[in-house]
N, C-alpha and C. Protein backbone atom coordinates (compact mmCIF):
# COMPACT_ATOMS: atom_id res chain seq x y z
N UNK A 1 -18.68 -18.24 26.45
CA UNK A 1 -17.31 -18.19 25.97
C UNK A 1 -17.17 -18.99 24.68
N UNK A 2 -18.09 -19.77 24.47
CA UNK A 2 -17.77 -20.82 23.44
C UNK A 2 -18.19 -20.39 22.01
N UNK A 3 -19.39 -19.24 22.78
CA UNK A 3 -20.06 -18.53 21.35
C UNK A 3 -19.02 -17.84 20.98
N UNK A 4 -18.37 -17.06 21.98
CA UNK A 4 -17.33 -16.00 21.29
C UNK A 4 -16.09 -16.08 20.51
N UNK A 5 -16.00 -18.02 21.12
CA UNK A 5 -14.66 -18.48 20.30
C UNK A 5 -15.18 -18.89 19.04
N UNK A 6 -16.10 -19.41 18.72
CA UNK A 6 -17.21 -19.47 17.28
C UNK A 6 -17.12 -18.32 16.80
N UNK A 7 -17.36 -17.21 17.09
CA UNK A 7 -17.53 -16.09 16.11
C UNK A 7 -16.11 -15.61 16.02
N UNK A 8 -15.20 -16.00 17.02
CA UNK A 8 -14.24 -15.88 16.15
C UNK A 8 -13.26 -16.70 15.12
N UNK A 9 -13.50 -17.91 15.65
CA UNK A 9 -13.16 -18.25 14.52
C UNK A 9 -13.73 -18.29 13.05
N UNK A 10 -15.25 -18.27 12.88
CA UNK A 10 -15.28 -18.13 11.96
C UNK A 10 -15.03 -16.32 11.54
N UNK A 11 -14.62 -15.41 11.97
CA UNK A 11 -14.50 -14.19 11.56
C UNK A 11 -12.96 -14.66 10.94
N UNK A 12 -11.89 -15.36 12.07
CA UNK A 12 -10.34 -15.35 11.49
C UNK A 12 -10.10 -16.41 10.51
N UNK A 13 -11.51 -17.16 9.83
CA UNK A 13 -11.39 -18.39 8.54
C UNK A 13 -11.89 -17.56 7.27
N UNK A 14 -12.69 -15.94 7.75
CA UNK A 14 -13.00 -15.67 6.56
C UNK A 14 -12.01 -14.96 5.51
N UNK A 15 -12.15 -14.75 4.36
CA UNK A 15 -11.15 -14.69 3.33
C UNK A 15 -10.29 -12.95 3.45
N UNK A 16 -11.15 -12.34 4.14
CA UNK A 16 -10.78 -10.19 4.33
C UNK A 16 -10.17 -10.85 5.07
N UNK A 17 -9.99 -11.75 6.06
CA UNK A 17 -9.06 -11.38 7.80
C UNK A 17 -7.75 -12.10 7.05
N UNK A 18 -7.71 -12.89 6.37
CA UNK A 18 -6.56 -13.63 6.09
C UNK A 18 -5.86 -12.60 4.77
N UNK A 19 -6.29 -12.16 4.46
CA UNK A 19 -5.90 -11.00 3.41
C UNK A 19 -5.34 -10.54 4.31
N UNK A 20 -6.07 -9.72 4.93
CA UNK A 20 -5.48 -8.51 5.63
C UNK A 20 -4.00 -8.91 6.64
N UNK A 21 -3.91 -10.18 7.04
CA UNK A 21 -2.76 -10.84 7.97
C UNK A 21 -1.77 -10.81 7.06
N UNK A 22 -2.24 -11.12 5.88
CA UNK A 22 -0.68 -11.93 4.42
C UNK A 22 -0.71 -10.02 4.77
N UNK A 23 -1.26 -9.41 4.37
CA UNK A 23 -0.80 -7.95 3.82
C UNK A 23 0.05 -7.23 4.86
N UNK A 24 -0.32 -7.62 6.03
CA UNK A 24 0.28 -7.46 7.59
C UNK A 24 1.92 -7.41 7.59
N UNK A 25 1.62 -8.72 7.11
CA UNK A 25 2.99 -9.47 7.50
C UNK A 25 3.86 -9.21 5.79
N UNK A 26 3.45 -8.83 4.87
CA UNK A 26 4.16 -8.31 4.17
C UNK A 26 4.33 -6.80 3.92
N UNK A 27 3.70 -6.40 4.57
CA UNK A 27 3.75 -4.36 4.71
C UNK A 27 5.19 -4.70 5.50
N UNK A 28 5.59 -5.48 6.61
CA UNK A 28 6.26 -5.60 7.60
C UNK A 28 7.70 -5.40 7.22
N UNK A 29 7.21 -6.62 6.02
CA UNK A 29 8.98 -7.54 5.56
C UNK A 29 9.26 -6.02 4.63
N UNK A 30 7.94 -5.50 4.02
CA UNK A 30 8.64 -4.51 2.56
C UNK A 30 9.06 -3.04 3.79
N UNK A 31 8.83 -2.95 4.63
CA UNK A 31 9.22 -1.86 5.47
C UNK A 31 10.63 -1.85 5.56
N UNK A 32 10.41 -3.33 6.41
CA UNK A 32 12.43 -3.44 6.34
C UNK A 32 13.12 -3.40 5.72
N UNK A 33 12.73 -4.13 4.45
CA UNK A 33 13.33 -3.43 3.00
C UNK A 33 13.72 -2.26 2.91
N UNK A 34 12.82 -1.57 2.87
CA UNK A 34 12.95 0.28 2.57
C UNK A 34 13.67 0.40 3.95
N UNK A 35 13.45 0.05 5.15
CA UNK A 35 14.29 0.83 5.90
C UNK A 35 16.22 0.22 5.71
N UNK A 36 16.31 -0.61 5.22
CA UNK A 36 17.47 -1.23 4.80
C UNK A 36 18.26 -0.10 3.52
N UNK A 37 17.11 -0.25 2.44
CA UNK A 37 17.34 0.65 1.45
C UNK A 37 17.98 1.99 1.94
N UNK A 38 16.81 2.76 2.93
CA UNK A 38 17.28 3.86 3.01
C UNK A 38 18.23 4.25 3.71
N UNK A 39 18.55 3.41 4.93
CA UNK A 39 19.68 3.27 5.60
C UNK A 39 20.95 2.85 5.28
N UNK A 40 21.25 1.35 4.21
CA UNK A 40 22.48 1.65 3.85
C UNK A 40 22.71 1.61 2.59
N UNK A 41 21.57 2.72 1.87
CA UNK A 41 22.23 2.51 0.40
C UNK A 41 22.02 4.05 -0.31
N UNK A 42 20.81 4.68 0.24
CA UNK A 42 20.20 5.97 -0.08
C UNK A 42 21.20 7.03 0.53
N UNK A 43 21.15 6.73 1.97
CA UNK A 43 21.70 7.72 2.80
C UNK A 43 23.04 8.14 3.24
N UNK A 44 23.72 6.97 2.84
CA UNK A 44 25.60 7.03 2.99
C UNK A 44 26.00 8.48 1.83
N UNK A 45 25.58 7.73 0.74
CA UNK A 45 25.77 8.61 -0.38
C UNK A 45 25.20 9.88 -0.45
N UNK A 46 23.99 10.49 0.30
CA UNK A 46 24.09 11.86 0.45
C UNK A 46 24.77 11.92 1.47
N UNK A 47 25.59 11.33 2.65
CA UNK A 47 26.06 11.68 3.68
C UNK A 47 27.35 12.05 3.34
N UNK A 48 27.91 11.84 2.04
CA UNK A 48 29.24 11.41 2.03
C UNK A 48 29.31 13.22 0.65
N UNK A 49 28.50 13.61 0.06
CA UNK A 49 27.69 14.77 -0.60
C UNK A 49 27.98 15.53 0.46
N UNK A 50 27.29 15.68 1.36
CA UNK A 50 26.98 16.75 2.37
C UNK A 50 28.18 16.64 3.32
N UNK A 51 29.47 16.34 3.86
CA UNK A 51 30.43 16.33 3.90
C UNK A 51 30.69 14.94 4.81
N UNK A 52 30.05 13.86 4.60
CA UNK A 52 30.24 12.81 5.80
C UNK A 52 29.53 12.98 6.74
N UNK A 53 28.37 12.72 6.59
CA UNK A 53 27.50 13.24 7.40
C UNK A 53 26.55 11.88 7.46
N UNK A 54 26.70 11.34 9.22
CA UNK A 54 25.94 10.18 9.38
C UNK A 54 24.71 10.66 10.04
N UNK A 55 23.61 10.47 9.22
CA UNK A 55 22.41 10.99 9.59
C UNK A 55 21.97 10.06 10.94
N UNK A 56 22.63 9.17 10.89
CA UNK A 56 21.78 8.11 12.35
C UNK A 56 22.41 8.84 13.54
N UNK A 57 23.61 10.15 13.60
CA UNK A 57 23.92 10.24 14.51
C UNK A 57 24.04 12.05 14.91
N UNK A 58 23.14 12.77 13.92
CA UNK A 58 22.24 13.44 13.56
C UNK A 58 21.24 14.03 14.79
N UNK A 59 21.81 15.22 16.43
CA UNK A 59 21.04 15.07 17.01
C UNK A 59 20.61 16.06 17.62
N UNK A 60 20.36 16.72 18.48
CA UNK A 60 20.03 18.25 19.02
C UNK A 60 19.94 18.06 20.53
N UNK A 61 21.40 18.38 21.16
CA UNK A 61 21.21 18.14 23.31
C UNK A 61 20.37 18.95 23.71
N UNK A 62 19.33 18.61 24.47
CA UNK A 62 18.57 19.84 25.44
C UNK A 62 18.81 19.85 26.64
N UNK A 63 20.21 18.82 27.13
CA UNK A 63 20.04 19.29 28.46
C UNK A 63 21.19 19.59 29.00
N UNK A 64 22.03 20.30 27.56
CA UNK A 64 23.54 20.74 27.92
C UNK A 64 24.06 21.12 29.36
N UNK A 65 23.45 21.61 29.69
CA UNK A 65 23.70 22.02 31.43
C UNK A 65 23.89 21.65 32.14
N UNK A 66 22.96 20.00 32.30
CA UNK A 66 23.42 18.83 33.28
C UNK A 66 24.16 17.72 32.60
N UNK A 67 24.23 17.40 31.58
CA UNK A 67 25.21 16.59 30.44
C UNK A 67 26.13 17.04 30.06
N UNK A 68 27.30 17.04 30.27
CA UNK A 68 28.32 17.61 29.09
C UNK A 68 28.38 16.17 28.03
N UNK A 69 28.39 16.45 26.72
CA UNK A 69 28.59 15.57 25.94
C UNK A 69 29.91 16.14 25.09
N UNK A 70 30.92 15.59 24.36
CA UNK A 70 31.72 15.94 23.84
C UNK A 70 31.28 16.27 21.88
N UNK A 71 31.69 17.42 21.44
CA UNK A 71 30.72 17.51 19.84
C UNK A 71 31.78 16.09 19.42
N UNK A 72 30.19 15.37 18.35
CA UNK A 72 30.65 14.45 17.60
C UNK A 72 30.51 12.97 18.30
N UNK A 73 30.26 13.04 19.29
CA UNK A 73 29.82 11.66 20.11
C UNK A 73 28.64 11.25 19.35
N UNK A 74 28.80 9.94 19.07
CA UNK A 74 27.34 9.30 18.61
C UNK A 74 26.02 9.25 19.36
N UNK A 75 25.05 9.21 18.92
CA UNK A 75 23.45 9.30 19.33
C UNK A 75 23.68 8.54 20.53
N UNK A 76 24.08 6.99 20.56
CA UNK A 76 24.08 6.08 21.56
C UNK A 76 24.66 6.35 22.68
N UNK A 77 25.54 6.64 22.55
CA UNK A 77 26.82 7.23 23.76
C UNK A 77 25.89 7.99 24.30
N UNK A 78 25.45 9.44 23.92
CA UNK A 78 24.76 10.83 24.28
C UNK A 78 23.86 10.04 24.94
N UNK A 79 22.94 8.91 24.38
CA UNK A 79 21.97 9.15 25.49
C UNK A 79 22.37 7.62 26.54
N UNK A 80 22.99 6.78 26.43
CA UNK A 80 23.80 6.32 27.39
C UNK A 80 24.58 7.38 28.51
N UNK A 81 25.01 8.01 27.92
CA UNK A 81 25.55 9.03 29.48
C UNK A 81 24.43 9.53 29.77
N UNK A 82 22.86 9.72 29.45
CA UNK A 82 21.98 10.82 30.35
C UNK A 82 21.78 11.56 29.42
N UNK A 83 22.03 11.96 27.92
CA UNK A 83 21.56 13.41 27.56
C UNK A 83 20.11 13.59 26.73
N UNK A 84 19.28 14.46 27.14
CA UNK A 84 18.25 14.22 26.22
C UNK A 84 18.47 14.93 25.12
N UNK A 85 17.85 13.84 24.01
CA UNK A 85 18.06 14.58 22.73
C UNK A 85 17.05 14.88 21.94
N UNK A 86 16.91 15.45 20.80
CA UNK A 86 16.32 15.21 19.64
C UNK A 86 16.91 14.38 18.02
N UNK A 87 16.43 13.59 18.20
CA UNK A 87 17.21 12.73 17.32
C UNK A 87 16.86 12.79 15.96
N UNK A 88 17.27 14.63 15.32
CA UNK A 88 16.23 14.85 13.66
C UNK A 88 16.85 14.16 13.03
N UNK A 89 17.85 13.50 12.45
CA UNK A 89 18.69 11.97 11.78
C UNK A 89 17.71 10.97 11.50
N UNK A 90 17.78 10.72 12.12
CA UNK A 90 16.27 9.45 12.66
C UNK A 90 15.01 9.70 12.30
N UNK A 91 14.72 11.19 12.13
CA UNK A 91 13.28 11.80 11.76
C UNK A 91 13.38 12.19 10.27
N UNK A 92 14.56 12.45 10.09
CA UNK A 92 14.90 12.48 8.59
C UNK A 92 14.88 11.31 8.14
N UNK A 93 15.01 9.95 8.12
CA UNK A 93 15.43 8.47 7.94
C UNK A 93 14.14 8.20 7.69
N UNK A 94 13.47 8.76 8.44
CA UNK A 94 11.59 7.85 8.89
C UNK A 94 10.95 8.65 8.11
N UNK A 95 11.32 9.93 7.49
CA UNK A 95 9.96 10.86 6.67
C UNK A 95 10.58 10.24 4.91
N UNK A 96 11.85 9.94 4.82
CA UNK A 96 12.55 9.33 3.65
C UNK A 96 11.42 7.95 3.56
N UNK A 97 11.72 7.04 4.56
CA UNK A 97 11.36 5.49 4.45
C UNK A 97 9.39 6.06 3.78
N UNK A 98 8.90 7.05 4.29
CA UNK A 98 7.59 7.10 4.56
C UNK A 98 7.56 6.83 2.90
N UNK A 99 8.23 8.36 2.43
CA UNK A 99 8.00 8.68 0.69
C UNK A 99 8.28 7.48 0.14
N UNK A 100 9.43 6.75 0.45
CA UNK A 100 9.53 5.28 -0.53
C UNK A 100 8.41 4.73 -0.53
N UNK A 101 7.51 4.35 0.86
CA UNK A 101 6.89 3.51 0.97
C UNK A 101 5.51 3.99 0.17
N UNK A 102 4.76 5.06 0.25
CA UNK A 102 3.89 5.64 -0.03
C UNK A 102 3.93 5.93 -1.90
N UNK A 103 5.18 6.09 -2.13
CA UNK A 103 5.49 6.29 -3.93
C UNK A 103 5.14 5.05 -4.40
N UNK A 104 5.55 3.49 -3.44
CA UNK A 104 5.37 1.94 -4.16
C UNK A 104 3.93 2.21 -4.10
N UNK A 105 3.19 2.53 -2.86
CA UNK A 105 1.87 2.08 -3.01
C UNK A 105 1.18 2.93 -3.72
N UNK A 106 1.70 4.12 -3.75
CA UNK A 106 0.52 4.61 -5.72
C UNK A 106 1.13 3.52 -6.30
N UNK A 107 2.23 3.46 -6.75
CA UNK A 107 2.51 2.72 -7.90
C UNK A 107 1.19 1.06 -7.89
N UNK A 108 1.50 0.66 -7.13
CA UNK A 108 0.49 -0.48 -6.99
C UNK A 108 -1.23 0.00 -7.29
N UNK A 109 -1.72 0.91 -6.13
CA UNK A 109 -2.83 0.88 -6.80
C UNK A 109 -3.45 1.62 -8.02
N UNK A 110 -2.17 2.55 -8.46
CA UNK A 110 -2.02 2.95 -9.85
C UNK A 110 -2.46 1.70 -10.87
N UNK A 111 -1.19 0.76 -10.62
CA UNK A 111 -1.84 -0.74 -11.29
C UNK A 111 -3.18 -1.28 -11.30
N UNK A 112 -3.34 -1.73 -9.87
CA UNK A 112 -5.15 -2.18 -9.78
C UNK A 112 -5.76 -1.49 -10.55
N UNK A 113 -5.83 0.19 -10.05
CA UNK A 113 -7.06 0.71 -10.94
C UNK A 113 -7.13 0.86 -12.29
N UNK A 114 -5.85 0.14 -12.83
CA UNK A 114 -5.64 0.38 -14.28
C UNK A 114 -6.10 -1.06 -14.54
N UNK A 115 -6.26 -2.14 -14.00
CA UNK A 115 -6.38 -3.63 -14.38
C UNK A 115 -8.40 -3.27 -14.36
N UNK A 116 -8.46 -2.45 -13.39
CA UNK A 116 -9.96 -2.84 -13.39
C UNK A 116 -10.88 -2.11 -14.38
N UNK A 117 -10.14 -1.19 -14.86
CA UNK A 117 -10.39 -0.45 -15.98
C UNK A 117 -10.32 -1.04 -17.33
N UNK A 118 -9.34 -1.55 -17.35
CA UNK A 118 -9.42 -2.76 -18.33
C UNK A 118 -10.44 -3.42 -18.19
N UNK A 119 -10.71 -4.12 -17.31
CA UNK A 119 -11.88 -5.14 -16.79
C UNK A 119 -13.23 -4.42 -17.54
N UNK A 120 -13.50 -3.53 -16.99
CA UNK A 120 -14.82 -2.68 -17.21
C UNK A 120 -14.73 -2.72 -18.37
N UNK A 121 -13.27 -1.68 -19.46
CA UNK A 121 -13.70 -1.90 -20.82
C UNK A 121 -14.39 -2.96 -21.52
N UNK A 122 -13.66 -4.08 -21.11
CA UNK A 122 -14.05 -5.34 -21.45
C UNK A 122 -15.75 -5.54 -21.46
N UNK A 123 -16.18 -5.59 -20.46
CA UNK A 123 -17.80 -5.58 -19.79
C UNK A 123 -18.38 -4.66 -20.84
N UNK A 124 -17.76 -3.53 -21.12
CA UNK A 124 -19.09 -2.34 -21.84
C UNK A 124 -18.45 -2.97 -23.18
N UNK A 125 -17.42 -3.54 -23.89
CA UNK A 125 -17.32 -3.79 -25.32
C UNK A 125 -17.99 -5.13 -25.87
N UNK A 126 -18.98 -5.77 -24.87
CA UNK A 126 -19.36 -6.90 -24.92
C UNK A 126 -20.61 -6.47 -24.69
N UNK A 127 -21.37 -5.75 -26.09
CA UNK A 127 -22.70 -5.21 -25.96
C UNK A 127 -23.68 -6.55 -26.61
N UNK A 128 -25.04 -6.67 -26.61
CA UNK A 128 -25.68 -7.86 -26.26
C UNK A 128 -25.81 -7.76 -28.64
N UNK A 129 -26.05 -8.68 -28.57
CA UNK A 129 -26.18 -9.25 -29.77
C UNK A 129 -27.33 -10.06 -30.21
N UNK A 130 -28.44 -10.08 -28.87
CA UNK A 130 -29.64 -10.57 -29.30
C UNK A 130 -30.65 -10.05 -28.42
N UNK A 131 -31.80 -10.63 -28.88
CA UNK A 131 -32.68 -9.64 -28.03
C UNK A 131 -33.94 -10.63 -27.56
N UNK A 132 -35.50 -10.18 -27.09
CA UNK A 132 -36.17 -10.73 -26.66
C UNK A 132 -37.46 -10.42 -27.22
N UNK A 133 -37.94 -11.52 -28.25
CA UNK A 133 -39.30 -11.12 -28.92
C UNK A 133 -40.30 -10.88 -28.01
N UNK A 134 -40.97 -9.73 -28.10
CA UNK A 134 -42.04 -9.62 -27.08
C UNK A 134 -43.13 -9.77 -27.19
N UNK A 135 -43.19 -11.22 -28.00
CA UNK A 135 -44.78 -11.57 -27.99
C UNK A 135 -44.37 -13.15 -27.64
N UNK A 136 -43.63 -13.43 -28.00
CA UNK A 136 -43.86 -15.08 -27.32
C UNK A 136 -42.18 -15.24 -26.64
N UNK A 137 -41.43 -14.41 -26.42
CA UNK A 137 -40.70 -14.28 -25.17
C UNK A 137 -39.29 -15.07 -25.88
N UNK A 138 -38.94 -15.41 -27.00
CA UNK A 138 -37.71 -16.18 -27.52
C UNK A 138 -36.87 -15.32 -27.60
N UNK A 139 -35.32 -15.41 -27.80
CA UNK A 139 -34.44 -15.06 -27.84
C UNK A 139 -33.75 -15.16 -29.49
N UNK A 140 -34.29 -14.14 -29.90
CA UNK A 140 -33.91 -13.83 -31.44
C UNK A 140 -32.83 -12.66 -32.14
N UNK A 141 -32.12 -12.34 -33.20
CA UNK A 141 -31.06 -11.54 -33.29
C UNK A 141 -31.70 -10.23 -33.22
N UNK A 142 -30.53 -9.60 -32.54
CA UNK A 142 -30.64 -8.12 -32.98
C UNK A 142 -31.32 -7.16 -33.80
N UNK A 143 -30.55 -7.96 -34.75
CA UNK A 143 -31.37 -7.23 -36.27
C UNK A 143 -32.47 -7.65 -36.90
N UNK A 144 -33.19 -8.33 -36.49
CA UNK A 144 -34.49 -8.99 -36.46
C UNK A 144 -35.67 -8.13 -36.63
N UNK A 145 -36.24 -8.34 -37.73
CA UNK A 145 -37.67 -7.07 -38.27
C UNK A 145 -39.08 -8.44 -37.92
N UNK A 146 -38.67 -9.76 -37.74
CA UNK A 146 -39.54 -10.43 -37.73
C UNK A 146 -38.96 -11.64 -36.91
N UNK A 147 -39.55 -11.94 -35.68
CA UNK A 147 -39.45 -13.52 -35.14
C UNK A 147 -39.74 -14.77 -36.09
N UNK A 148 -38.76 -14.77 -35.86
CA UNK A 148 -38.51 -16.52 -36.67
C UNK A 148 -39.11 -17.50 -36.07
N UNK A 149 -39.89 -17.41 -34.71
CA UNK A 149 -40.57 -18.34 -33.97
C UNK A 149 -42.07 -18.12 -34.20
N UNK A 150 -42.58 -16.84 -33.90
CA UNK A 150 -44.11 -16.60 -34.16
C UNK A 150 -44.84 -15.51 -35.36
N UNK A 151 -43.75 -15.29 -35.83
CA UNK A 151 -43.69 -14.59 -37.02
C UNK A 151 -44.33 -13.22 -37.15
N UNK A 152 -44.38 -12.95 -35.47
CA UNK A 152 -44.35 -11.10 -35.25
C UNK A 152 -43.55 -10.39 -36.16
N UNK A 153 -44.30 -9.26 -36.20
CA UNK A 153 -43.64 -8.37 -36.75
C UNK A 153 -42.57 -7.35 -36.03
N UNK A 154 -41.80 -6.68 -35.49
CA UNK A 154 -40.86 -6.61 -34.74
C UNK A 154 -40.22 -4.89 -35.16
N UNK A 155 -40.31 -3.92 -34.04
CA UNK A 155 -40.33 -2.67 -34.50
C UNK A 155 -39.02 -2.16 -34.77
């Protein structure tokens, strides 16, 4: 048992697991965000477009027969009395939150892969500027027809 608490701790001190926890716990907080966003700021305003229309309450009875529900009762009520529903409001809300969430994260690794691209340019525009005489092994320029150390001749 003692090995296993060793390997884990050192697995939960290494630098990926603690990444991956911060990223955890901030996928979390930016979710609620967007679901905040889309709930009371996105969606009133097409609700209010489409004639007042509260998508959270948005639902489809399947079991009209043994439920009577009255039209226009909210989601909660309906299934507080017993009715089963389909709640497409809610499925509309969650395929919205998805696109927000999924549009930030191109946007992000849109960024990265544009920083590392940069990076690389950098690496290939930093071509070498000297070279290696190959008779007595010094480090002489580029443009060098003759070592300045052993006085090779240099092709």
């Amino acid at each position: 048992m003692k090995k296993f608490m060793d390997e884990f701790k050192k697995f939960i001190t290494k630098g990926n697991a603690l990444d991956l926890a911060i990223g955890v716990i901030i996928g979390g907080a930016f979710g609620k965000i967007v679901n905040s966003l889309v709930a009371d700021i996105i969606m009133p305003p097409i609700g209010m477009l489409l004639g007042k229309v509260d998508f959270n309450n948005l639902y489809l009875q399947l079991n009209k027969a043994v439920v009577s529900i009255p039209k226009g009762t909210p989601l909660s009520v309906a299934q507080e009395q017993g009715a089963v529903v389909v709640a497409y409001g809610s499925f509309l809300m969650a395929i919205i939150n998805f696109l927000i969430i999924a549009f930030f994260i191109f946007l992000v690794v849109k960024g990265i892969n544009k920083l590392r691209d940069l990076k690389k340019e950098d690496e290939v525009a930093a071509e070498p500027t000297t070279k290696v005489c190959p008779f007595c092994k010094t480090e002489i320029p580029l443009e060098a027809t003759r070592c300045p150390n052993c006085t090779s001749q240099l092709d």
